[in-house]
PDB file of N, CA and C in Angstrom:
ATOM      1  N   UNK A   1      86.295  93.514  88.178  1.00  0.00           N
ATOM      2  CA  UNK A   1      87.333  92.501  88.127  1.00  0.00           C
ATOM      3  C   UNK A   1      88.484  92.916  87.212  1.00  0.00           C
ATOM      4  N   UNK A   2      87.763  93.710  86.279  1.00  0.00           N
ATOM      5  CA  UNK A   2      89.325  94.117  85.428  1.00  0.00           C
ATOM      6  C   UNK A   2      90.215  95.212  85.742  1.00  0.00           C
ATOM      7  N   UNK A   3      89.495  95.674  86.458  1.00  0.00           N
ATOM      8  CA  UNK A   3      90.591  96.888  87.141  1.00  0.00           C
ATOM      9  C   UNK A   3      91.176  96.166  88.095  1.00  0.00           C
ATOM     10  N   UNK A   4      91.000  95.288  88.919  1.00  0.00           N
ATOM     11  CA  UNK A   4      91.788  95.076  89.610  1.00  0.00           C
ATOM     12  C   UNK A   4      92.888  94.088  88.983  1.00  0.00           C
ATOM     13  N   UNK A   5      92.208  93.614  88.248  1.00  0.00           N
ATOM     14  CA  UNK A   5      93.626  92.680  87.530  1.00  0.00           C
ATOM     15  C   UNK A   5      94.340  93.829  86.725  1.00  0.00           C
ATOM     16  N   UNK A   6      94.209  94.809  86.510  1.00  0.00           N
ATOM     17  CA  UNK A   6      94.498  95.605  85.401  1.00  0.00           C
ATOM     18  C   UNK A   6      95.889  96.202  86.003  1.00  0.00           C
ATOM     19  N   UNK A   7      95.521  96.658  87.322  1.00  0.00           N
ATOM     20  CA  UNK A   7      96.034  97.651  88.354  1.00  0.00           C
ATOM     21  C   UNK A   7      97.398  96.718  88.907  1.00  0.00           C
ATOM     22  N   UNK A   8      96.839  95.119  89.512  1.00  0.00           N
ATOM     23  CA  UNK A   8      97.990  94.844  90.074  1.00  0.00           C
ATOM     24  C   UNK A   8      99.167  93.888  88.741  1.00  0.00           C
ATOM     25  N   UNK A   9      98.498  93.951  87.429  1.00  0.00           N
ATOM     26  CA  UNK A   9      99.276  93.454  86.529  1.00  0.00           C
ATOM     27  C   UNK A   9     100.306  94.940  86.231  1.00  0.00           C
ATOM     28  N   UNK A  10      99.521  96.020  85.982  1.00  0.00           N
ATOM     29  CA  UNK A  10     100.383  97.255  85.826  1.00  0.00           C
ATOM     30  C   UNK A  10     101.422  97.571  86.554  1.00  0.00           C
ATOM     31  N   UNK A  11     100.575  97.737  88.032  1.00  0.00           N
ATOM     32  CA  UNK A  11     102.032  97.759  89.280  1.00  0.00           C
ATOM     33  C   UNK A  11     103.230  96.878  88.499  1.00  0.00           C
ATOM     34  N   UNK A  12     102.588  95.453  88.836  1.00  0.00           N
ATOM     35  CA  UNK A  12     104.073  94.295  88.762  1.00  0.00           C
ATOM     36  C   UNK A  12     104.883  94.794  87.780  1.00  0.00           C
ATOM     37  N   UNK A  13     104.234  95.195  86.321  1.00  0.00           N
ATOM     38  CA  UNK A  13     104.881  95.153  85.125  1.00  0.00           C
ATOM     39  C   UNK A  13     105.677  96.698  85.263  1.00  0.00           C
ATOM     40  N   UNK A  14     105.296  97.777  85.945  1.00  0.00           N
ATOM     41  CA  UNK A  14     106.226  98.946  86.186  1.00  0.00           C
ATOM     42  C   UNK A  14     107.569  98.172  86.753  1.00  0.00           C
ATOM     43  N   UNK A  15     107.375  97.727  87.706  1.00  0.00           N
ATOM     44  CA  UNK A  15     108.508  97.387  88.751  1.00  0.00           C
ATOM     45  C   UNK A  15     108.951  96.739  87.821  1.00  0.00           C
ATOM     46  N   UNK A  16     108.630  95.673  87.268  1.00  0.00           N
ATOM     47  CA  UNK A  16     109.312  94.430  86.589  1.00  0.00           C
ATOM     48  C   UNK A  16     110.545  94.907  85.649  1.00  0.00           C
ATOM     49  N   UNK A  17     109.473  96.393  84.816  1.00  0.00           N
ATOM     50  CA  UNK A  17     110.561  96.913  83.993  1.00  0.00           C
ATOM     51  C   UNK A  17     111.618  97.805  84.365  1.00  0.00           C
ATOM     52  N   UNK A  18     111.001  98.762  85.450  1.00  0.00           N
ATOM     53  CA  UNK A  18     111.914  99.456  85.988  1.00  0.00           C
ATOM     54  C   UNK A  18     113.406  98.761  86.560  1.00  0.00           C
ATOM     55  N   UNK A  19     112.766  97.482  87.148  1.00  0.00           N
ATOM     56  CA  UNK A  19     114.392  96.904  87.551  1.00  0.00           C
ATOM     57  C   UNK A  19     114.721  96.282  86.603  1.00  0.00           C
ATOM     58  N   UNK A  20     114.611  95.798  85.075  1.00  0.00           N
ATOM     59  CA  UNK A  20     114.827  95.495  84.060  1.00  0.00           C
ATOM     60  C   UNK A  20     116.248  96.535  83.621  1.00  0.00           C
ATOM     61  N   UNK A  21     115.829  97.571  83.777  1.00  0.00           N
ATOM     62  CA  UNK A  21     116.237  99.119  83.020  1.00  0.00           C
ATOM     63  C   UNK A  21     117.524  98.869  83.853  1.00  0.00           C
ATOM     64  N   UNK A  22     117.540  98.889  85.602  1.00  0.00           N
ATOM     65  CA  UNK A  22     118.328  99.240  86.557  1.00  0.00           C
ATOM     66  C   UNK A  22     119.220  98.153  86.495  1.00  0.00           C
ATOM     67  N   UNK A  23     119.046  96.768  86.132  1.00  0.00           N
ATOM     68  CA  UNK A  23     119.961  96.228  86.165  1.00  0.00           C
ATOM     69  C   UNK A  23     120.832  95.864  85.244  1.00  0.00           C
ATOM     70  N   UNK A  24     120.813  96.566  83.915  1.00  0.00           N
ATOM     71  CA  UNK A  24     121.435  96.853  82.393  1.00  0.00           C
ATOM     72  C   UNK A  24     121.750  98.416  82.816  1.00  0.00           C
ATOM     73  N   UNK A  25     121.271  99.328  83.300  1.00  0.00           N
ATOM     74  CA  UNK A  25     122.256 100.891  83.140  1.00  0.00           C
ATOM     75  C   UNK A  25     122.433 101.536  84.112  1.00  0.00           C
ATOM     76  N   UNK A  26     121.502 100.958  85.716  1.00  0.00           N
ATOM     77  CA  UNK A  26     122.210 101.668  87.005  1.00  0.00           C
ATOM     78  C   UNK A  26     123.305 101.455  87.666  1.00  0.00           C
ATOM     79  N   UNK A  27     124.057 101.951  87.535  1.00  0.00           N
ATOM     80  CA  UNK A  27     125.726 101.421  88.623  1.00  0.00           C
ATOM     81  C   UNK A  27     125.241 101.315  89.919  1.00  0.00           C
ATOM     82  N   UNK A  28     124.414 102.084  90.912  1.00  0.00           N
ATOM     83  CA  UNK A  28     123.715 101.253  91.952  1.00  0.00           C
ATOM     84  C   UNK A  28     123.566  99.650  92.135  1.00  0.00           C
ATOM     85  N   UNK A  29     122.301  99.546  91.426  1.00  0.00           N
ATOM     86  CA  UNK A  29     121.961  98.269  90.991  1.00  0.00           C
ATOM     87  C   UNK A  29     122.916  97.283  90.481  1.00  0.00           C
ATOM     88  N   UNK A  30     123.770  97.158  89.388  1.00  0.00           N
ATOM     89  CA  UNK A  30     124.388  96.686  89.018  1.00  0.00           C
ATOM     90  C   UNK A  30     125.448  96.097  89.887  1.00  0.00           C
ATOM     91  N   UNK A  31     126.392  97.145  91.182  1.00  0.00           N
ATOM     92  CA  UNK A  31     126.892  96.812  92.047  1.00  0.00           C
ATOM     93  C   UNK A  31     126.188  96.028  92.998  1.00  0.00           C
ATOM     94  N   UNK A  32     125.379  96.316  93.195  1.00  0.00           N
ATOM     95  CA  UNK A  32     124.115  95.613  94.630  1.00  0.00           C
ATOM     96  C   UNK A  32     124.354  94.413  94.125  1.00  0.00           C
ATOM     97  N   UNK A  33     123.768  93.603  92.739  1.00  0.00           N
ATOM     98  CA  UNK A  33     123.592  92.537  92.118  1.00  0.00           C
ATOM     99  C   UNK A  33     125.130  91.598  92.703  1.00  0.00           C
ATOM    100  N   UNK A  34     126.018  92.620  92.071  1.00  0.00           N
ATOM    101  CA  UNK A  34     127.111  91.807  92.292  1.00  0.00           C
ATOM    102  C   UNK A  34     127.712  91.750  94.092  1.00  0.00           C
ATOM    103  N   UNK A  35     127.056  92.782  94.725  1.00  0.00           N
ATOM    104  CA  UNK A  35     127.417  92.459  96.435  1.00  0.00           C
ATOM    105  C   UNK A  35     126.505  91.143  96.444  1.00  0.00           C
ATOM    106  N   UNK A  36     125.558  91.078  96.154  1.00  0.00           N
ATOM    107  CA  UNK A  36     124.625  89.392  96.258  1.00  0.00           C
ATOM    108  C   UNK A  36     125.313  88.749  96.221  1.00  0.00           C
ATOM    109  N   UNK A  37     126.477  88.517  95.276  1.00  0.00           N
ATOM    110  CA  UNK A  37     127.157  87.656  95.276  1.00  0.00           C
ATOM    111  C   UNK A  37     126.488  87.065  93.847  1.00  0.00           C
ATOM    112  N   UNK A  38     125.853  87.634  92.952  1.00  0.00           N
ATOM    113  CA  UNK A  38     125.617  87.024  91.269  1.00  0.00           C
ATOM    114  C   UNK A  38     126.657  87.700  90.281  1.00  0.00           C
ATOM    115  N   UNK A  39     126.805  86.659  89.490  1.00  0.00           N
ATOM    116  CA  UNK A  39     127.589  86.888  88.797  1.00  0.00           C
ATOM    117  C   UNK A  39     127.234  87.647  87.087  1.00  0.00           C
ATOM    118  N   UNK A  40     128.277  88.705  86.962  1.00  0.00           N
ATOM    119  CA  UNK A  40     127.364  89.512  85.862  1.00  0.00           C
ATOM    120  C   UNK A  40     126.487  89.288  84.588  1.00  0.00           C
ATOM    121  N   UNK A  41     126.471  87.918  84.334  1.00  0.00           N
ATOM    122  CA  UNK A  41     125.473  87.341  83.152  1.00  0.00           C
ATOM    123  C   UNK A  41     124.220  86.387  83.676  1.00  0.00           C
ATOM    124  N   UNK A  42     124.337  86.439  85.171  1.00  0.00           N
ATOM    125  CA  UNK A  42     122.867  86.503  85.612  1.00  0.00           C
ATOM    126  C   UNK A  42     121.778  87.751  85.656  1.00  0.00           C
ATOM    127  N   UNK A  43     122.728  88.571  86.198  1.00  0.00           N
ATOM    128  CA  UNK A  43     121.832  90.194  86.248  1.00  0.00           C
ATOM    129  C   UNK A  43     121.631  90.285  84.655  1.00  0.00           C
ATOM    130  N   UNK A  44     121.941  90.506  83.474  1.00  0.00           N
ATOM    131  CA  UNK A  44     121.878  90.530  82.273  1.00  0.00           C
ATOM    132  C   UNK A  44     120.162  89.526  81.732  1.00  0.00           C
ATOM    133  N   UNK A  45     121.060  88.138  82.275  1.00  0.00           N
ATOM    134  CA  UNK A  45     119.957  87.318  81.889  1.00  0.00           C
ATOM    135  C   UNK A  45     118.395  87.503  82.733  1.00  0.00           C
ATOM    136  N   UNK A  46     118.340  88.215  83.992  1.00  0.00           N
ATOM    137  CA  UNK A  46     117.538  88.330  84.697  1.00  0.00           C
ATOM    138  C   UNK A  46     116.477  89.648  83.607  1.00  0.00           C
ATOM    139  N   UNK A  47     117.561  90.927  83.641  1.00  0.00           N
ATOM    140  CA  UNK A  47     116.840  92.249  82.775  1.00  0.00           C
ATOM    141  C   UNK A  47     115.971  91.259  81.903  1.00  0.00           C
ATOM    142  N   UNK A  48     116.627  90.557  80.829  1.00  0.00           N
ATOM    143  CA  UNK A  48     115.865  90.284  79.613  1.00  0.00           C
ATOM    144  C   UNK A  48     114.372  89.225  80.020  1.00  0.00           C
ATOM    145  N   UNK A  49     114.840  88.474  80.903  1.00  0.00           N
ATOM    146  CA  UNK A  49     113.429  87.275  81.360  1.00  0.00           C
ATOM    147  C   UNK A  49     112.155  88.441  81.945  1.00  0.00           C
ATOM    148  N   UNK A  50     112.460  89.545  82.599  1.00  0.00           N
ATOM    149  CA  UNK A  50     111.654  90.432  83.182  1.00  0.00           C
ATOM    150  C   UNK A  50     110.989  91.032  81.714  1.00  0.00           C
ATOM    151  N   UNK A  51     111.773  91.345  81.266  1.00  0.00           N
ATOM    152  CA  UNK A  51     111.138  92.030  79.915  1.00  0.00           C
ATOM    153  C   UNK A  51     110.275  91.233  79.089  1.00  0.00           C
ATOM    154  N   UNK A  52     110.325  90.198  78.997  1.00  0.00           N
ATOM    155  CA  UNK A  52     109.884  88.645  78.315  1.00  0.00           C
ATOM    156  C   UNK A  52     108.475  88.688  79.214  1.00  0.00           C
ATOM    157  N   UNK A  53     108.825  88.830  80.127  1.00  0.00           N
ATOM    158  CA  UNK A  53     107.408  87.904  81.439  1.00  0.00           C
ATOM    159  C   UNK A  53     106.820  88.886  81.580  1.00  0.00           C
ATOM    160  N   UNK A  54     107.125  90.634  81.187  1.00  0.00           N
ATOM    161  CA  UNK A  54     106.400  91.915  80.914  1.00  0.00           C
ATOM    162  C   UNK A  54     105.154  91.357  79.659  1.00  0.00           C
ATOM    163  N   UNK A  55     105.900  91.700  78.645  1.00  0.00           N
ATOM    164  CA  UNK A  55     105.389  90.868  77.573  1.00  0.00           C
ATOM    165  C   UNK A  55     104.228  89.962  77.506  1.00  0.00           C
ATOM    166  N   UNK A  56     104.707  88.853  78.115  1.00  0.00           N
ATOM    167  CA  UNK A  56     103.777  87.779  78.579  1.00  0.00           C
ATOM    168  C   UNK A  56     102.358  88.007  79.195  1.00  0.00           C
ATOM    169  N   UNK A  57     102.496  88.429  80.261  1.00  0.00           N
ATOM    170  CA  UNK A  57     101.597  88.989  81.156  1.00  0.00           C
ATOM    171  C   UNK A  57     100.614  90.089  80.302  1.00  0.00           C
ATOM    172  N   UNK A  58     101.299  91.018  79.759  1.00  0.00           N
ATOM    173  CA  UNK A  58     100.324  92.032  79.415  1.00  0.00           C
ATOM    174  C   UNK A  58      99.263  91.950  77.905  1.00  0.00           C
ATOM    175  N   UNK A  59     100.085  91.240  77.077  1.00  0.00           N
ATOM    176  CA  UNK A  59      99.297  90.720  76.099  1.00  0.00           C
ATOM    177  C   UNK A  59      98.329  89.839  75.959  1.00  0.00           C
ATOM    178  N   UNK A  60      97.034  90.106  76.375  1.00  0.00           N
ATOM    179  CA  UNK A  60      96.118  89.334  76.115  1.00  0.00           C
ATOM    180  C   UNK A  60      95.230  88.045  75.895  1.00  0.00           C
ATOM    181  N   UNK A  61      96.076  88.415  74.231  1.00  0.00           N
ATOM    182  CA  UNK A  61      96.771  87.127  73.304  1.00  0.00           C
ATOM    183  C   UNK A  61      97.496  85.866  73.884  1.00  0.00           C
ATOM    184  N   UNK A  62      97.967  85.936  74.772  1.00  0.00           N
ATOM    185  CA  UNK A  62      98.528  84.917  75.052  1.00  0.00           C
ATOM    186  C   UNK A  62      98.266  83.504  75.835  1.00  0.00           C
ATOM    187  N   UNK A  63      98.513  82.929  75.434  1.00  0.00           N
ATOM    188  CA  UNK A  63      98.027  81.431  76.204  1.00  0.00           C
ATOM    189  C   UNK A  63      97.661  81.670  77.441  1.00  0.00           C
ATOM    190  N   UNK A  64      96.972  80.944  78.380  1.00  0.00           N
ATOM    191  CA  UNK A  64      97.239  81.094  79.602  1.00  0.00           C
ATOM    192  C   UNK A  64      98.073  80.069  80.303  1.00  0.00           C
ATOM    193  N   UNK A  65      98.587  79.025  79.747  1.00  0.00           N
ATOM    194  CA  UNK A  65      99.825  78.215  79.873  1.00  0.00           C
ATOM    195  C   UNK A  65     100.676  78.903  79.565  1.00  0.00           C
ATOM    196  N   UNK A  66     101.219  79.496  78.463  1.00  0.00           N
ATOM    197  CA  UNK A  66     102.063  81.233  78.504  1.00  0.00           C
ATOM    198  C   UNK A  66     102.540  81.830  79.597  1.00  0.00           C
ATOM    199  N   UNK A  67     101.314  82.108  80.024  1.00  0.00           N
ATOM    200  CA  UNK A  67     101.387  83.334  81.058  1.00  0.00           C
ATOM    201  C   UNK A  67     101.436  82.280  82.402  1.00  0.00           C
ATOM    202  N   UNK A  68     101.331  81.230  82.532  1.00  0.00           N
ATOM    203  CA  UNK A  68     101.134  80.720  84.217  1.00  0.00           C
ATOM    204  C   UNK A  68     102.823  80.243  84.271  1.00  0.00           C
ATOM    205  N   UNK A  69     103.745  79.948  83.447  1.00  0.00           N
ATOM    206  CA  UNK A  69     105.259  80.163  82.974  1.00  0.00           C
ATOM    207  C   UNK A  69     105.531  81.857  83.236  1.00  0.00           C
ATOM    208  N   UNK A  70     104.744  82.418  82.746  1.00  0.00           N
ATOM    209  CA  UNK A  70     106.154  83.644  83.208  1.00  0.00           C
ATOM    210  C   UNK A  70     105.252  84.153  84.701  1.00  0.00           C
ATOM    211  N   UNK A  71     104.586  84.180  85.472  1.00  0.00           N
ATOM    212  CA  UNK A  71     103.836  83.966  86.906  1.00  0.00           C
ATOM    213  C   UNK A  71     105.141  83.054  87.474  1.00  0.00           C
ATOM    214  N   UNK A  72     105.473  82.200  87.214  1.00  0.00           N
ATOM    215  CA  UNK A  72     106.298  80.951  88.023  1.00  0.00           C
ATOM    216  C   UNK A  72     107.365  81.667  88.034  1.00  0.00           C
ATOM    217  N   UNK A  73     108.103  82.308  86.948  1.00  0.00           N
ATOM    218  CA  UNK A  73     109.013  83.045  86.274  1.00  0.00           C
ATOM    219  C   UNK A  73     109.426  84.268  87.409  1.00  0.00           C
ATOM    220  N   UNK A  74     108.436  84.923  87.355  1.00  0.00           N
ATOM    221  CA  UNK A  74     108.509  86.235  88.596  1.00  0.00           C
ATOM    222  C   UNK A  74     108.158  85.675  89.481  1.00  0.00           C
ATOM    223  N   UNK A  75     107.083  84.431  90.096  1.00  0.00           N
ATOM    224  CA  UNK A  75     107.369  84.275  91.506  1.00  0.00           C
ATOM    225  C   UNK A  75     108.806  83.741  91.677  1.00  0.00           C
ATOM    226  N   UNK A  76     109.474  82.785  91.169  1.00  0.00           N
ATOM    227  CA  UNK A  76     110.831  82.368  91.217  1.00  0.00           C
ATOM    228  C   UNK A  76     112.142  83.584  91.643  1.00  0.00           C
ATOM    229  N   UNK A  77     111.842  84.762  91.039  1.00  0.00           N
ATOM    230  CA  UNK A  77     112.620  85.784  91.159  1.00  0.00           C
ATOM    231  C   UNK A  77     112.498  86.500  92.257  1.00  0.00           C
ATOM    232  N   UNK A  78     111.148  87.098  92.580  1.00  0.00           N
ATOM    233  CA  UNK A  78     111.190  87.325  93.802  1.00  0.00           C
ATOM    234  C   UNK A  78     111.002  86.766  95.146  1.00  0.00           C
ATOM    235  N   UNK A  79     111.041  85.246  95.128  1.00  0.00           N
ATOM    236  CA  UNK A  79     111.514  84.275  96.146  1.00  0.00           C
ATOM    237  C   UNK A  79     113.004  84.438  96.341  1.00  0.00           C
ATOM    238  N   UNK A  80     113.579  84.275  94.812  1.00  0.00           N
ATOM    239  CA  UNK A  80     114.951  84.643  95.262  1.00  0.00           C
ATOM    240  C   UNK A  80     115.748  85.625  95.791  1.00  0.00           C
ATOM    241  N   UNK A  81     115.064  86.838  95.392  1.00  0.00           N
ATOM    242  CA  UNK A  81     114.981  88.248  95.842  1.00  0.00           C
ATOM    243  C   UNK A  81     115.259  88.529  97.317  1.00  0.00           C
ATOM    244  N   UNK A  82     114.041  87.958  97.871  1.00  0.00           N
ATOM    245  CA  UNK A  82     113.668  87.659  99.438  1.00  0.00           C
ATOM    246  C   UNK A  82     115.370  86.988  99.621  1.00  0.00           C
ATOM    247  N   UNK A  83     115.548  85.821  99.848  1.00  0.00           N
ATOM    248  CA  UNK A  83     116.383  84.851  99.668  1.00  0.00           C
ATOM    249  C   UNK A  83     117.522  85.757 100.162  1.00  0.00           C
ATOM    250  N   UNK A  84     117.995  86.299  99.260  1.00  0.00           N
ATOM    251  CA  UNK A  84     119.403  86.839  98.728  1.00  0.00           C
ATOM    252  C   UNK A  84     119.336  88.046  99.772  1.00  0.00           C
ATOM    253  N   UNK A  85     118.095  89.237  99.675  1.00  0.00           N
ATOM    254  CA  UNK A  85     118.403  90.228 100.228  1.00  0.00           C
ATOM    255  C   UNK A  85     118.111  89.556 102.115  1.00  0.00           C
ATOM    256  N   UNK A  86     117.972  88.775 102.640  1.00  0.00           N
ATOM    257  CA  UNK A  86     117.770  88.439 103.676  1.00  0.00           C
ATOM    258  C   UNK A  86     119.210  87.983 104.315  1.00  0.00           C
ATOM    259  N   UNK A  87     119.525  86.772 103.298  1.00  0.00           N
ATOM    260  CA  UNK A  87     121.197  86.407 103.533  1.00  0.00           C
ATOM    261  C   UNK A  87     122.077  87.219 103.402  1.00  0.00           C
ATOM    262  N   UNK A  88     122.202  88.464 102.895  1.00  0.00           N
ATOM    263  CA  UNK A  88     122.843  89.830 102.729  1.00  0.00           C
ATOM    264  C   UNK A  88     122.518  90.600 103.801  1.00  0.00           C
ATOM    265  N   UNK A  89     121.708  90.604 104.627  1.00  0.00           N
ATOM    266  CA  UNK A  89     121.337  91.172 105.768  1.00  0.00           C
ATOM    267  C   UNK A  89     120.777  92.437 105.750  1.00  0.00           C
ATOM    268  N   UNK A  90     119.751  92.986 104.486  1.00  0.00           N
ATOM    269  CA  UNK A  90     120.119  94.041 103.783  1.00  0.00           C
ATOM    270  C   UNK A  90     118.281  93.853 104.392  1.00  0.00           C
ATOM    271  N   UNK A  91     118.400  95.974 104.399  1.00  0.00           N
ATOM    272  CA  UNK A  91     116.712  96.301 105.437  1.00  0.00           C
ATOM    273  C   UNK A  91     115.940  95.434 105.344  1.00  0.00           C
ATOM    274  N   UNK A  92     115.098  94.883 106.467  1.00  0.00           N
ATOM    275  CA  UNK A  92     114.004  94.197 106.338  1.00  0.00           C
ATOM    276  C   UNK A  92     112.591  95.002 105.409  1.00  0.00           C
ATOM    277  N   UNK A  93     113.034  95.992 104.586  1.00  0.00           N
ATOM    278  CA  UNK A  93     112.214  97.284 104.313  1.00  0.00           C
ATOM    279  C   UNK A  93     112.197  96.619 102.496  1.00  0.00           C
ATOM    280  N   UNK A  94     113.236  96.017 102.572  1.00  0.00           N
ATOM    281  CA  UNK A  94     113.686  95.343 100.985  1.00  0.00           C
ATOM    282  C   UNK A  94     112.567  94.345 100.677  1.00  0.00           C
ATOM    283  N   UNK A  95     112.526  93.620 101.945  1.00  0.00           N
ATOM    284  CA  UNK A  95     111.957  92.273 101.873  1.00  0.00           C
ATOM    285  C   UNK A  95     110.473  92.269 102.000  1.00  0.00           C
ATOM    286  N   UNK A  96     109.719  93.357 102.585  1.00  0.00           N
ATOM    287  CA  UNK A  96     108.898  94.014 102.624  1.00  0.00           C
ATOM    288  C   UNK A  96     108.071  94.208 101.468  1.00  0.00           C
ATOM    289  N   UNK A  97     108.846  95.198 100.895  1.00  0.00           N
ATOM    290  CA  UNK A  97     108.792  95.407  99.174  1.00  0.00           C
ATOM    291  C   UNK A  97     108.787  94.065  98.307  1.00  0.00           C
ATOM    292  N   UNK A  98     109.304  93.014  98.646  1.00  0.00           N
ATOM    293  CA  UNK A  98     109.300  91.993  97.554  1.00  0.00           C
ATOM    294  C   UNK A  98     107.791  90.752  97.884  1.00  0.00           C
ATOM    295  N   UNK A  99     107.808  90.982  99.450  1.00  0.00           N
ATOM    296  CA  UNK A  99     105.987  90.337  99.364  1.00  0.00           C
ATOM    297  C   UNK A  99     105.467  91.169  98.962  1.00  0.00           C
ATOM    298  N   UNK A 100     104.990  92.842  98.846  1.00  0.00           N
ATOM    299  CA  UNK A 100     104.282  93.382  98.677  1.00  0.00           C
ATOM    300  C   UNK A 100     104.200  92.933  97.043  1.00  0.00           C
ATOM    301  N   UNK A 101     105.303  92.984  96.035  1.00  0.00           N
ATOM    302  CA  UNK A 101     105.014  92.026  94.940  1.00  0.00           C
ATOM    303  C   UNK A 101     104.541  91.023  94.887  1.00  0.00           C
ATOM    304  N   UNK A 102     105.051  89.562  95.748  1.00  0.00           N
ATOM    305  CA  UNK A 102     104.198  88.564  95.542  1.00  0.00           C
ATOM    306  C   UNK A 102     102.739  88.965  95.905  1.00  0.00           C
ATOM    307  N   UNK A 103     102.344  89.537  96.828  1.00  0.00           N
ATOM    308  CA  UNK A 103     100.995  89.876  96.945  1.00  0.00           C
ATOM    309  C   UNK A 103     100.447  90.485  95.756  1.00  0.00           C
ATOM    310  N   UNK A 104     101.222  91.119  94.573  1.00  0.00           N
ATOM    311  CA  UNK A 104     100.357  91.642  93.684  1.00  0.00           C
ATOM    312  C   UNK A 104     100.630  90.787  92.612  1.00  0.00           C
ATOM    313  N   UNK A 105     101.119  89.895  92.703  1.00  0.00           N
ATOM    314  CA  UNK A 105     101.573  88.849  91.603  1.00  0.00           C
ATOM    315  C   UNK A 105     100.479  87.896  91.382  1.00  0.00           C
ATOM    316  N   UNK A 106     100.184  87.253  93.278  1.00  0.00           N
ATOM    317  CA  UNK A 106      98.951  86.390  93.647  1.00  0.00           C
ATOM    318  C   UNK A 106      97.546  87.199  92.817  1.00  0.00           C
ATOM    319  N   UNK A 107      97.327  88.288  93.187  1.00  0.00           N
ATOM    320  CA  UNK A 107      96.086  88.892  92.934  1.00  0.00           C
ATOM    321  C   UNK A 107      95.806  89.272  91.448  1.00  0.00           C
ATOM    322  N   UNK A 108      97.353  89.378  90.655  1.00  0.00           N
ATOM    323  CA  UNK A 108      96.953  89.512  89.334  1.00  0.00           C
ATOM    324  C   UNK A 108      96.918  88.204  88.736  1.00  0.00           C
ATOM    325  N   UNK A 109      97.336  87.064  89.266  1.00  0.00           N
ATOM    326  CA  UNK A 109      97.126  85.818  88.861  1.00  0.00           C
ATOM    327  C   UNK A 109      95.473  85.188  89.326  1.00  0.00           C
ATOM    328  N   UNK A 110      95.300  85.633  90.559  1.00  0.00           N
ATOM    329  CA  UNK A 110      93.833  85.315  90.316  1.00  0.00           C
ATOM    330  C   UNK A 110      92.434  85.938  89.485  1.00  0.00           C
ATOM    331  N   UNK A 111      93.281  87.365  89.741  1.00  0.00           N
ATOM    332  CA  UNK A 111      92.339  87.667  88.705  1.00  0.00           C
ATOM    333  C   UNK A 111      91.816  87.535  87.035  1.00  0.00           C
ATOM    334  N   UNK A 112      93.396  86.841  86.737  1.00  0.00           N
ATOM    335  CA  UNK A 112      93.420  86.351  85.150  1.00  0.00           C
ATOM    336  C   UNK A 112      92.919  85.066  84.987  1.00  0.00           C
ATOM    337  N   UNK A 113      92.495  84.632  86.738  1.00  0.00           N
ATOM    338  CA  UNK A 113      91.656  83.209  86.186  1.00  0.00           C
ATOM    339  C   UNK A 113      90.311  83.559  86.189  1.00  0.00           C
ATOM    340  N   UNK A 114      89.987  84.107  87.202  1.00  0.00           N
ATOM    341  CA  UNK A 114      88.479  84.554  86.864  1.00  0.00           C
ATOM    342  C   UNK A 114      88.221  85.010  85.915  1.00  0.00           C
ATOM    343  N   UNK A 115      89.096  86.254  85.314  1.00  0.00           N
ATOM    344  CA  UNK A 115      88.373  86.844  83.798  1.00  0.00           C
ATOM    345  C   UNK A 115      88.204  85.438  83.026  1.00  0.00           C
ATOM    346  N   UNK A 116      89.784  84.716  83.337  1.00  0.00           N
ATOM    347  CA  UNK A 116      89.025  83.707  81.312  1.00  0.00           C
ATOM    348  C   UNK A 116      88.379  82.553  81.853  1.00  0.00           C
ATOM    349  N   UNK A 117      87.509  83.355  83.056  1.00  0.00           N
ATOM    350  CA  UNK A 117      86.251  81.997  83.314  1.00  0.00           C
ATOM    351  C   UNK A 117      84.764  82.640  82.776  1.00  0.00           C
ATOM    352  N   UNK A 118      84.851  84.255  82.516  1.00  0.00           N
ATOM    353  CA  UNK A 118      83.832  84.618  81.688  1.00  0.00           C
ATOM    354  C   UNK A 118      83.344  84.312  80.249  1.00  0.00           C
TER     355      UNK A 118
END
């Protein structure tokens, strides 16, 4: 049980940070954000909540009212994700990629209920 929570908390939290990184110093990214149509102190405010809900998630320590807030946190984001890159008309290959997160979002959330039922 802990590898698998281990594995799909790791995945999420790579991605989480990696587009953290990309949307504070990639000019790619940064432009994409703003073809969405967001405005530049959302992408800003987005990097830092990812980094926060990194945080959250991986420490232990933390509540599990904590952590079921930053879960809501990243599902919220990549609902919107979906959302945005769909109304942008942008590869169905995008959108793809962003269930394949909620799917690992679901599975690291269930698995953090079973562990703190041991």
């Amino acid at each position: 049980m802990k590898t698998i929570y281990w594995a799909s908390t790791g995945l999420l939290s790579l991605f989480l940070l990696w587009s953290a990184y990309g949307y504070l110093f990639s000019k790619p990214m940064i432009d994409g954000v703003k073809e969405l149509g967001f405005p530049d102190h959302f992408r800003i405010q987005l990097a830092i909540l990812k980094v926060i809900a990194v945080v959250i998630i991986l420490i232990p320590q933390i509540p599990l009212q904590v952590k079921d807030w930053a879960y809501a946190g990243i599902a919220l984001f990549l609902l919107t994700a979906i959302v945005a890159h769909t109304a942008h008309k942008d590869p169905f290959f995008i959108t793809v990629i962003n269930l394949t997160l909620v799917a690992l979002l679901i599975v690291s959330n269930i698995y953090l209920r079973k562990l703190s039922m041991l």
